[in-house]
N, C-alpha and C. Protein backbone atom coordinates (compact mmCIF):
# COMPACT_ATOMS: atom_id res chain seq x y z
N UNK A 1 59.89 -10.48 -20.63
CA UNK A 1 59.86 -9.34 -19.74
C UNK A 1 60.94 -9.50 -18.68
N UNK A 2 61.88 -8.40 -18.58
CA UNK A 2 62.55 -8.13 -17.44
C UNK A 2 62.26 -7.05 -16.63
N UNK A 3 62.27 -6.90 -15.36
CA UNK A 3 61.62 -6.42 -14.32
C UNK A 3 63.57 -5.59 -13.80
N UNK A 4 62.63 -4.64 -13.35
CA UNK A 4 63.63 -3.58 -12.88
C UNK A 4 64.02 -3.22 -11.35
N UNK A 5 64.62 -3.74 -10.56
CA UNK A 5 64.13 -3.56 -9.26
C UNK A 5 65.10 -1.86 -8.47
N UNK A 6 64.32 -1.04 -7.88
CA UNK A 6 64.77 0.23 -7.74
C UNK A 6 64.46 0.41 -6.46
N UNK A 7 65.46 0.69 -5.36
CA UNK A 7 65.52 1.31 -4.06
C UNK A 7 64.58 2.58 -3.95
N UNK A 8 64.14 2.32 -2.96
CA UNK A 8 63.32 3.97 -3.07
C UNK A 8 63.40 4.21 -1.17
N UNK A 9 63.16 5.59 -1.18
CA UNK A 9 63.68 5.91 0.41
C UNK A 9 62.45 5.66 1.15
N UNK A 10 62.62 5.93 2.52
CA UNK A 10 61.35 5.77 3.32
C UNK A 10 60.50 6.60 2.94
N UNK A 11 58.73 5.79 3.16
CA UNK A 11 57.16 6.43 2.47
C UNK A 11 56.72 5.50 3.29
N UNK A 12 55.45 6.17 4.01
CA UNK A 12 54.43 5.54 4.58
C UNK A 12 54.05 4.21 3.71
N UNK A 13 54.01 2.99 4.71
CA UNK A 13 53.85 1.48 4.27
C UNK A 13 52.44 1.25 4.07
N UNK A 14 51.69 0.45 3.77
CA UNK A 14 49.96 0.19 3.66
C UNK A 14 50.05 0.01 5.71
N UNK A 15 51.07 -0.72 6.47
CA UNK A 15 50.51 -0.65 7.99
C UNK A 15 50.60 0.72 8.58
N UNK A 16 50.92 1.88 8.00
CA UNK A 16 51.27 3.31 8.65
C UNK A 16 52.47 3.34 9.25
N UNK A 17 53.50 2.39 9.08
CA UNK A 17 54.38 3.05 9.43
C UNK A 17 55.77 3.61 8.10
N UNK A 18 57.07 4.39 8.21
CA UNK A 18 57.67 4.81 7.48
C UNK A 18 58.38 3.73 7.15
N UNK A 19 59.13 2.99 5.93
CA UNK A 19 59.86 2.34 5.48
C UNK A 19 59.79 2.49 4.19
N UNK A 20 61.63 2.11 4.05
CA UNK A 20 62.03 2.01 2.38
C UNK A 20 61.92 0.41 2.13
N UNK A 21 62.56 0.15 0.66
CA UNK A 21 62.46 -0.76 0.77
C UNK A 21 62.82 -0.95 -1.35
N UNK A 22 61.85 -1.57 -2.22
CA UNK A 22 62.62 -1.95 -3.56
C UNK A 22 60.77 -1.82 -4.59
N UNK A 23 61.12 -1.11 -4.95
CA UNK A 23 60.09 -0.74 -6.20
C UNK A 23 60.66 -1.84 -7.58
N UNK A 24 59.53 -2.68 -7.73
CA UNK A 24 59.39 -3.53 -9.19
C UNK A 24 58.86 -3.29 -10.15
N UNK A 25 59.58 -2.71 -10.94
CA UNK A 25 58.64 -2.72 -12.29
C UNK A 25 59.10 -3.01 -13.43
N UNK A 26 57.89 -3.58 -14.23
CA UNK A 26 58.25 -4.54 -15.19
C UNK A 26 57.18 -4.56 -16.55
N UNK A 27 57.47 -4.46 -17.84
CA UNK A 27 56.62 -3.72 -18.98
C UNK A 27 56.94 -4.57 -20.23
N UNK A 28 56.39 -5.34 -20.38
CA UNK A 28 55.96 -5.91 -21.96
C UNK A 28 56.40 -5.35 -23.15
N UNK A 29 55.75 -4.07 -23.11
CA UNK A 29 55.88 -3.11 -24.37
C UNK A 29 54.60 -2.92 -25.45
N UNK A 30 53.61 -3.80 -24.82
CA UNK A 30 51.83 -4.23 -25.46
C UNK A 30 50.98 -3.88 -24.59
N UNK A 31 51.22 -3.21 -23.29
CA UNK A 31 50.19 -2.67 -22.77
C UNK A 31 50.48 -3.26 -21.00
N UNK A 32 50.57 -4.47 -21.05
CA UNK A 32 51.33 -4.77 -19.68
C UNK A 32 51.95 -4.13 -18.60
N UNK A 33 51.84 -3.54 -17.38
CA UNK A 33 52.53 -3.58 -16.91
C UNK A 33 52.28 -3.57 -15.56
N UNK A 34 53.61 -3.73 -14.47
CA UNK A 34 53.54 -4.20 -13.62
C UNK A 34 54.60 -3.54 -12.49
N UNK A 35 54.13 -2.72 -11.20
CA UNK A 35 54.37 -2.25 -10.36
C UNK A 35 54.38 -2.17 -9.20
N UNK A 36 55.12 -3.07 -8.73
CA UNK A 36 55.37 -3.56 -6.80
C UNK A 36 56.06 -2.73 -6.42
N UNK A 37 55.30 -2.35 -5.19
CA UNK A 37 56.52 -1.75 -4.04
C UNK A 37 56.68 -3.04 -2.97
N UNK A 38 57.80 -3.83 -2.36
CA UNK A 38 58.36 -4.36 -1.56
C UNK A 38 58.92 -3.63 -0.38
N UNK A 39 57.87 -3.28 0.80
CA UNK A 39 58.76 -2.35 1.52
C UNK A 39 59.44 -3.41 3.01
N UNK A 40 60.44 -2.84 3.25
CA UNK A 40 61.47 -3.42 4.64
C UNK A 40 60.60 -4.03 5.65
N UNK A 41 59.59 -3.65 5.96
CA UNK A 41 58.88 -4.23 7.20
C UNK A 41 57.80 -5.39 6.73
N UNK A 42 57.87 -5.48 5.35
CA UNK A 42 57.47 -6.62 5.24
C UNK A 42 55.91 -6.44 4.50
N UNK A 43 55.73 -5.37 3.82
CA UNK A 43 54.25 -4.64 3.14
C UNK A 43 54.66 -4.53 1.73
N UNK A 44 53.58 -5.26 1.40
CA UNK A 44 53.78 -4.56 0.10
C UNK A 44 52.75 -4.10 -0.75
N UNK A 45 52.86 -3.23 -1.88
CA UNK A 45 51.26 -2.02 -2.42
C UNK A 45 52.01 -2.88 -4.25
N UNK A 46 50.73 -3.27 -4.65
CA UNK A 46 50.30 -4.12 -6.05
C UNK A 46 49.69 -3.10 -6.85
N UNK A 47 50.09 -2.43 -8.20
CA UNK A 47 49.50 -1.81 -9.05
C UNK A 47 49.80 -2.98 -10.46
N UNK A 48 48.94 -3.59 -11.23
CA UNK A 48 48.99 -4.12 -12.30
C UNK A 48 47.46 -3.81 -13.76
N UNK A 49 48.88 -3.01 -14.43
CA UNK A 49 48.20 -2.61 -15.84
C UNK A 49 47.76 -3.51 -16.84
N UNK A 50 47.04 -3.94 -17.20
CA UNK A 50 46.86 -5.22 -18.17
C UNK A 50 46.66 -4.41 -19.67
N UNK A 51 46.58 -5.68 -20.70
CA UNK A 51 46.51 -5.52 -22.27
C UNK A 51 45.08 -4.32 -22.22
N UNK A 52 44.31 -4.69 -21.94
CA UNK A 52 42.61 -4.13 -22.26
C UNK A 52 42.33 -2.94 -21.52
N UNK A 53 43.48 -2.52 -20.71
CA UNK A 53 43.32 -1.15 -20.17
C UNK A 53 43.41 -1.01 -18.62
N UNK A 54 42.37 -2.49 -17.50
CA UNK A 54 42.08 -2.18 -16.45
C UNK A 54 43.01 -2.39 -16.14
N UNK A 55 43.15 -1.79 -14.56
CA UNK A 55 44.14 -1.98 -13.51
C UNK A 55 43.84 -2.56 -12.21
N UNK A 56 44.57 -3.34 -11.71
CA UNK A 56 44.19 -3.88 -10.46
C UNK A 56 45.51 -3.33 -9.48
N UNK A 57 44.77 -2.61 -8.24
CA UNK A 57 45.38 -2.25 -7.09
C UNK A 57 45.29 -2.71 -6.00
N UNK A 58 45.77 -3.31 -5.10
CA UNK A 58 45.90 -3.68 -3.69
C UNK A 58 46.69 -3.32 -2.75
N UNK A 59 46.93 -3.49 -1.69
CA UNK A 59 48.06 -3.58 -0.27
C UNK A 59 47.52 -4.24 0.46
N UNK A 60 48.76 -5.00 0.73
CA UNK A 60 48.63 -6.06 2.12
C UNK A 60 49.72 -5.50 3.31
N UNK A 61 49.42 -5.52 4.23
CA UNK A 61 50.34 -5.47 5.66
C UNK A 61 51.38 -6.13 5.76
N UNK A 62 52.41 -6.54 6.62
CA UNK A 62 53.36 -7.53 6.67
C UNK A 62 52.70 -8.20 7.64
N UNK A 63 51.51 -8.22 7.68
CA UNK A 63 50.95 -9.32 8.79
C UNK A 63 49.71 -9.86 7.74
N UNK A 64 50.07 -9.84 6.29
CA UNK A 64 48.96 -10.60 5.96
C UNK A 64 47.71 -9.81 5.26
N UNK A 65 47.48 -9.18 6.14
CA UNK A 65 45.88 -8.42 5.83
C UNK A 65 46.16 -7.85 4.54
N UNK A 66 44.93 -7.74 3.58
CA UNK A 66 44.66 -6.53 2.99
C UNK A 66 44.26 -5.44 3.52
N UNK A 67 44.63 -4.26 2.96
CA UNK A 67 44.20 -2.66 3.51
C UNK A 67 43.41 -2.06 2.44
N UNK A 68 42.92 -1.38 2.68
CA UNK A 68 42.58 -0.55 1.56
C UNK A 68 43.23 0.61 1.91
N UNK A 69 44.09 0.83 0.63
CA UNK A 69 44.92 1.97 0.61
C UNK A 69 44.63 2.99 -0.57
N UNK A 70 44.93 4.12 -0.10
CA UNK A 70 44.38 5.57 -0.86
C UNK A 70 44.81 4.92 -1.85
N UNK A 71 44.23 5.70 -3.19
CA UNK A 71 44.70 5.64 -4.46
C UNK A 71 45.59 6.82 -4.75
N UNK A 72 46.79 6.60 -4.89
CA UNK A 72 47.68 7.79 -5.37
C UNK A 72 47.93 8.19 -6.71
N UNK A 73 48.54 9.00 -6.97
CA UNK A 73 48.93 9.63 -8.69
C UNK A 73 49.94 8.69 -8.93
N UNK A 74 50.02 8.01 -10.25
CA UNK A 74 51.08 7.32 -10.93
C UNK A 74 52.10 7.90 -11.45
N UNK A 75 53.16 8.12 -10.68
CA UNK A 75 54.23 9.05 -11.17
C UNK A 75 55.21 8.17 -11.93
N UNK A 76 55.26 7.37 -12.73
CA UNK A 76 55.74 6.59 -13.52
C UNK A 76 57.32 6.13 -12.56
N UNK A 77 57.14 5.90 -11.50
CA UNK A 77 58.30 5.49 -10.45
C UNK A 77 58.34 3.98 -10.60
């Protein structure tokens, strides 16, 4: 697996504030896959697709914390 890393412009961070920053994503081709946003201030939002279907979502702050952050539409970004 190679991973794709893609600039994306400023979007509200998991701490509320606006920053850009580098979208990761990265796909097997068996069901895998895998979708970081890395944003500038230091946040980053975890979407990971596995073989068997589930998905695991998170965001952490740039101070650490987890958030619970809305669930958004997967626009294949």
């Amino acid at each position: 697996m190679t991973g794709t890393k893609i600039p994306f412009t400023p979007e509200q961070a998991p701490c509320g504030k606006r920053s850009g920053g580098e979208r990761l994503v990265d796909d097997d081709g068996y069901g895998l896959v895998i979708r970081d946003q890395f944003f500038e201030c230091g946040c980053r939002r975890i979407r990971h697709e596995y073989h068997d279907g589930s998905i695991h979502l998170s965001a952490i702050r740039h101070d650490g914390k987890r958030v619970k952050d809305p669930i958004e539409p997967d626009h294949g970004k």
